[in-house]
Protein backbone atom coordinates (compact mmCIF):
# COMPACT_ATOMS: atom_id res chain seq x y z
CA UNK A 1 23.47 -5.49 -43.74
CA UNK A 2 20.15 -6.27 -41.98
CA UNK A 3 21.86 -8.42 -39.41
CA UNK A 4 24.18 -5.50 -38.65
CA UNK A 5 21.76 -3.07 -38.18
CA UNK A 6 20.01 -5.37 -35.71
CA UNK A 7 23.16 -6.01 -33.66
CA UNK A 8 24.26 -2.39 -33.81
CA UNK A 9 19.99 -1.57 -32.35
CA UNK A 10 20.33 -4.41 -29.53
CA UNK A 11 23.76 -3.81 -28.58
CA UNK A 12 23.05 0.07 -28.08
CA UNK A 13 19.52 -0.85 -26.78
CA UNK A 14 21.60 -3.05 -23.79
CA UNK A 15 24.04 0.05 -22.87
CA UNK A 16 20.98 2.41 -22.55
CA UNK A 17 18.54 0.24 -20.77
CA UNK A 18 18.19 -0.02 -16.81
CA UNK A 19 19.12 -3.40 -15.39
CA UNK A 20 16.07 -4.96 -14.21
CA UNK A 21 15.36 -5.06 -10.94
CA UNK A 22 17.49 -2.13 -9.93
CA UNK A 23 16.72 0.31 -7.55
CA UNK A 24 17.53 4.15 -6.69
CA UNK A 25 17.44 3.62 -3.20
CA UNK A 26 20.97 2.63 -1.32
CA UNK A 27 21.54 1.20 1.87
CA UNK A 28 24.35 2.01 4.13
CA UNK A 29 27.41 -0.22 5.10
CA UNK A 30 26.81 -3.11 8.05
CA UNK A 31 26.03 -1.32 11.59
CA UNK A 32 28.11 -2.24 14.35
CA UNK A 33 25.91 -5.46 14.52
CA UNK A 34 26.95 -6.69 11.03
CA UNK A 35 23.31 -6.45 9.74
CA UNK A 36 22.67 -4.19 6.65
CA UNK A 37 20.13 -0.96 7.27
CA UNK A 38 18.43 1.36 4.75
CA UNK A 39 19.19 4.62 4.08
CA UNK A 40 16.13 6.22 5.31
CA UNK A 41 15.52 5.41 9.28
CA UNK A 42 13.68 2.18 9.82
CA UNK A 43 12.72 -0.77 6.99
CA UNK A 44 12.01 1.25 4.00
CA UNK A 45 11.67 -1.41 1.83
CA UNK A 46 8.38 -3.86 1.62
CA UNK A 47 9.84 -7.13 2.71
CA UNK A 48 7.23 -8.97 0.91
CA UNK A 49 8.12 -10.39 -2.29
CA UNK A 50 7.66 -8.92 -5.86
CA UNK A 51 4.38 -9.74 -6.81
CA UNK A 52 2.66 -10.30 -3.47
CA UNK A 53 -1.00 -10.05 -3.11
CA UNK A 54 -3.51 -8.29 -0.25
CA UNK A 55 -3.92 -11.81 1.55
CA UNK A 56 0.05 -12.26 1.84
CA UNK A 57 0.16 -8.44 3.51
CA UNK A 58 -2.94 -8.94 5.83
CA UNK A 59 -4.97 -11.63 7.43
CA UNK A 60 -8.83 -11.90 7.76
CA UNK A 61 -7.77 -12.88 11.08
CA UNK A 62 -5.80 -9.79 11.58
CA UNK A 63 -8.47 -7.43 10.07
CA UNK A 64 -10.96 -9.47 12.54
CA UNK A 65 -9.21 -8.99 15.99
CA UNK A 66 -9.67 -5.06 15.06
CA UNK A 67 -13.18 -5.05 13.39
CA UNK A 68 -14.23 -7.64 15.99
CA UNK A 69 -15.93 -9.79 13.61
CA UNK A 70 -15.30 -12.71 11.90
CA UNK A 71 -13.53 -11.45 8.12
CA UNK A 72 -13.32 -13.23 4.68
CA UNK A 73 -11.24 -12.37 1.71
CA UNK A 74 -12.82 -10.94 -0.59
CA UNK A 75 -10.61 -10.71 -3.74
CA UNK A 76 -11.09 -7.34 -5.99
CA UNK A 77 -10.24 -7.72 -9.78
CA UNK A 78 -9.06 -4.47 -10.11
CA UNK A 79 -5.84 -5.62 -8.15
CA UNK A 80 -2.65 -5.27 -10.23
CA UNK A 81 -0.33 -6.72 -7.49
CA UNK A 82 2.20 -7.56 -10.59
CA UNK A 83 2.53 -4.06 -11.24
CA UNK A 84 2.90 -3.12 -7.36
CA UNK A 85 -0.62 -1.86 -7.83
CA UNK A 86 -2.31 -5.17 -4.82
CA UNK A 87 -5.92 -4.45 -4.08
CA UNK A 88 -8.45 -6.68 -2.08
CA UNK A 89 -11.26 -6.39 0.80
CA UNK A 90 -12.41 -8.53 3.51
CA UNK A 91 -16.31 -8.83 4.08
CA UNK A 92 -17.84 -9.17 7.38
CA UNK A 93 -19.34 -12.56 7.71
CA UNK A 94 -23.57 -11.89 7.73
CA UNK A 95 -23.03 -8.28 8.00
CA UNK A 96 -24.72 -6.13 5.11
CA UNK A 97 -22.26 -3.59 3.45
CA UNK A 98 -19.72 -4.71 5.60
CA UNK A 99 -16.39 -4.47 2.99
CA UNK A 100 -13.57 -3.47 4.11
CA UNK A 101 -11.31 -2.21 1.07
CA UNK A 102 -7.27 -2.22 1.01
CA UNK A 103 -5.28 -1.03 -1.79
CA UNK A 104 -1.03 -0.01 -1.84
CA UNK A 105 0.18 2.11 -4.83
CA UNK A 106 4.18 0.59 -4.02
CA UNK A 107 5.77 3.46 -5.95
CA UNK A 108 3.18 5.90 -5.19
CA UNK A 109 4.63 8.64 -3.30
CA UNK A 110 3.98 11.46 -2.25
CA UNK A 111 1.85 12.65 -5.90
CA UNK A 112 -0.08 10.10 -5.37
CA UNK A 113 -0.82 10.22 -1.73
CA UNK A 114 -1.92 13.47 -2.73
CA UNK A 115 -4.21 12.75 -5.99
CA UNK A 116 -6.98 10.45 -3.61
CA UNK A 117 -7.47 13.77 -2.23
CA UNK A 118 -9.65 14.63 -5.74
CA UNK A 119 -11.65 12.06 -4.52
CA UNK A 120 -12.71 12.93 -0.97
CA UNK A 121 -15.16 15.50 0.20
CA UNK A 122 -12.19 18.27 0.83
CA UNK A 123 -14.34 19.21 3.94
CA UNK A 124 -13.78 15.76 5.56
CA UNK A 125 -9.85 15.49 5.51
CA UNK A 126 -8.37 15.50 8.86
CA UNK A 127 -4.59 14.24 9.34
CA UNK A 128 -3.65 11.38 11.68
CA UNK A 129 -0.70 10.88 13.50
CA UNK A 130 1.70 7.59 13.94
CA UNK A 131 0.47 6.20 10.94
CA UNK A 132 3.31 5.67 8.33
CA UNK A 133 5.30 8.68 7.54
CA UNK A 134 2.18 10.86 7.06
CA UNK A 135 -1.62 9.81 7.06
CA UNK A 136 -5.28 11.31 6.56
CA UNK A 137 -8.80 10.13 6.96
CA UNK A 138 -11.30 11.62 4.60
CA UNK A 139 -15.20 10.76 3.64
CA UNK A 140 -14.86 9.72 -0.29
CA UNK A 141 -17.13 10.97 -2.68
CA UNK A 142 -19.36 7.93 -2.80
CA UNK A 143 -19.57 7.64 0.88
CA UNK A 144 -17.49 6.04 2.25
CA UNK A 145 -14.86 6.44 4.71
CA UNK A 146 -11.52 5.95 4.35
CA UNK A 147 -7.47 6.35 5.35
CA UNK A 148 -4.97 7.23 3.25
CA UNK A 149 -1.15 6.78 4.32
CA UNK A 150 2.15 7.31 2.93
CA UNK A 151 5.20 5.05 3.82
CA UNK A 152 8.13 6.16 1.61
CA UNK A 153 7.05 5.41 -2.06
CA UNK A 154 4.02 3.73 -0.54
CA UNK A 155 0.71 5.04 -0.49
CA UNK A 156 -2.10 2.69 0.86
CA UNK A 157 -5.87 2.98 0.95
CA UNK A 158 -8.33 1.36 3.33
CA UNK A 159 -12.18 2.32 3.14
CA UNK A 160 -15.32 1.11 4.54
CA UNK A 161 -19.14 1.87 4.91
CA UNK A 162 -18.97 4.20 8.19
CA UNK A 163 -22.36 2.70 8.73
CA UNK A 164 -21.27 -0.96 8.85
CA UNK A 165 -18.26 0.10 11.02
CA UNK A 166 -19.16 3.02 12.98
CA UNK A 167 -16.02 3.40 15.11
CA UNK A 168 -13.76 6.55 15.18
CA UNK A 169 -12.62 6.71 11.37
CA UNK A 170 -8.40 8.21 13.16
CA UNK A 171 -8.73 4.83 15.12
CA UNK A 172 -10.09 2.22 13.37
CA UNK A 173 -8.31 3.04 10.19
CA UNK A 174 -5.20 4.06 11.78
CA UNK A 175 -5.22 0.61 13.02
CA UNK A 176 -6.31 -1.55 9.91
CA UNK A 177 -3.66 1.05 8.16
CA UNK A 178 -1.26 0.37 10.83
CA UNK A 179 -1.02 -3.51 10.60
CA UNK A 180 -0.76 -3.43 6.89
CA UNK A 181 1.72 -1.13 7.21
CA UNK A 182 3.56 -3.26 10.17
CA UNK A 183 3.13 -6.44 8.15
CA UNK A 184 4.80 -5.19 4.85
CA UNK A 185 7.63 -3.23 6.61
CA UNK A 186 8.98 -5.96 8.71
């Protein structure tokens, strides 16, 4: 009687449950040059693979050639990259305070691009434009400065101390933002 129970539980617990791995979003049939395109207009997928990390997405080279300085990785162990949660920071070689912090919410969206904004001097919030689908930078509550875009379901974050990089916050975090962006959409 016990065993049947447990059959009749698993088998109804196998109808109900989502197949893993699936996924709400659909592509469209083969354009005229027989490759496959998502449904919304450009790569809206990350083409990174499950479980990638901040070093896979962006380089210390790469965040280098736009701080101009030479970068190390700095991992951050609040990353949850296996829960599409990847978080880490690149410090400035012999530069005090110099951290750069990145951080992608993959299924974000657009509550979440929203919620940082509890976070951020209100005051400070300007929008930026051709960054993702939609982008701010904002002045965070302990200081520091910071960009916030949204790329379909994903929302990324990338703050620093404005005093160890003093460059316009629109254009230097558009384009730390930016590559990230580039690098996991291509």
């Amino acid at each position: 009687m016990v065993r049947k129970i447990a059959a009749i539980v698993l088998f109804a617990f196998i109808l109900t449950a989502p197949a893993c791995g699936s996924s709400d979003e659909t592509s469209t049939p083969a354009n005229d040059g027989g490759e496959a395109t998502s449904a919304a207009s450009g790569s809206a997928e990350i083409s990174l693979p499950d479980g990638w990390t901040m070093t896979d997405a962006i380089s210390a080279e790469e965040v280098g050639a736009i701080t101009g300085e030479s970068m190390e990785a700095f991992p951050e162990a609040g990353s949850a990259a296996q829960s599409g949660r990847p978080a880490g920071s690149y410090i400035a070689t012999g530069k005090t305070d110099a951290k750069i912090f990145f951080s992608v919410d993959v299924q974000g969206g657009e509550q979440g691009y929203e919620q940082v904004k509890e976070f951020t001097d209100p005051a400070s919030i300007q929008e930026v434009s051709g960054v993702g689908d939609k982008a701010y930078v904002c002045t965070f509550s302990d200081g520091r400065t910071g960009i916030i875009a949204l790329k379909g379901d994903a929302v990324v974050r990338v703050d620093w101390n404005p005093s160890a990089f003093a460059a316009d916050p629109a254009e230097f975090g558009g384009e730390l933002a930016g590559k990230l962006l580039e690098n996991l959409y291509q």
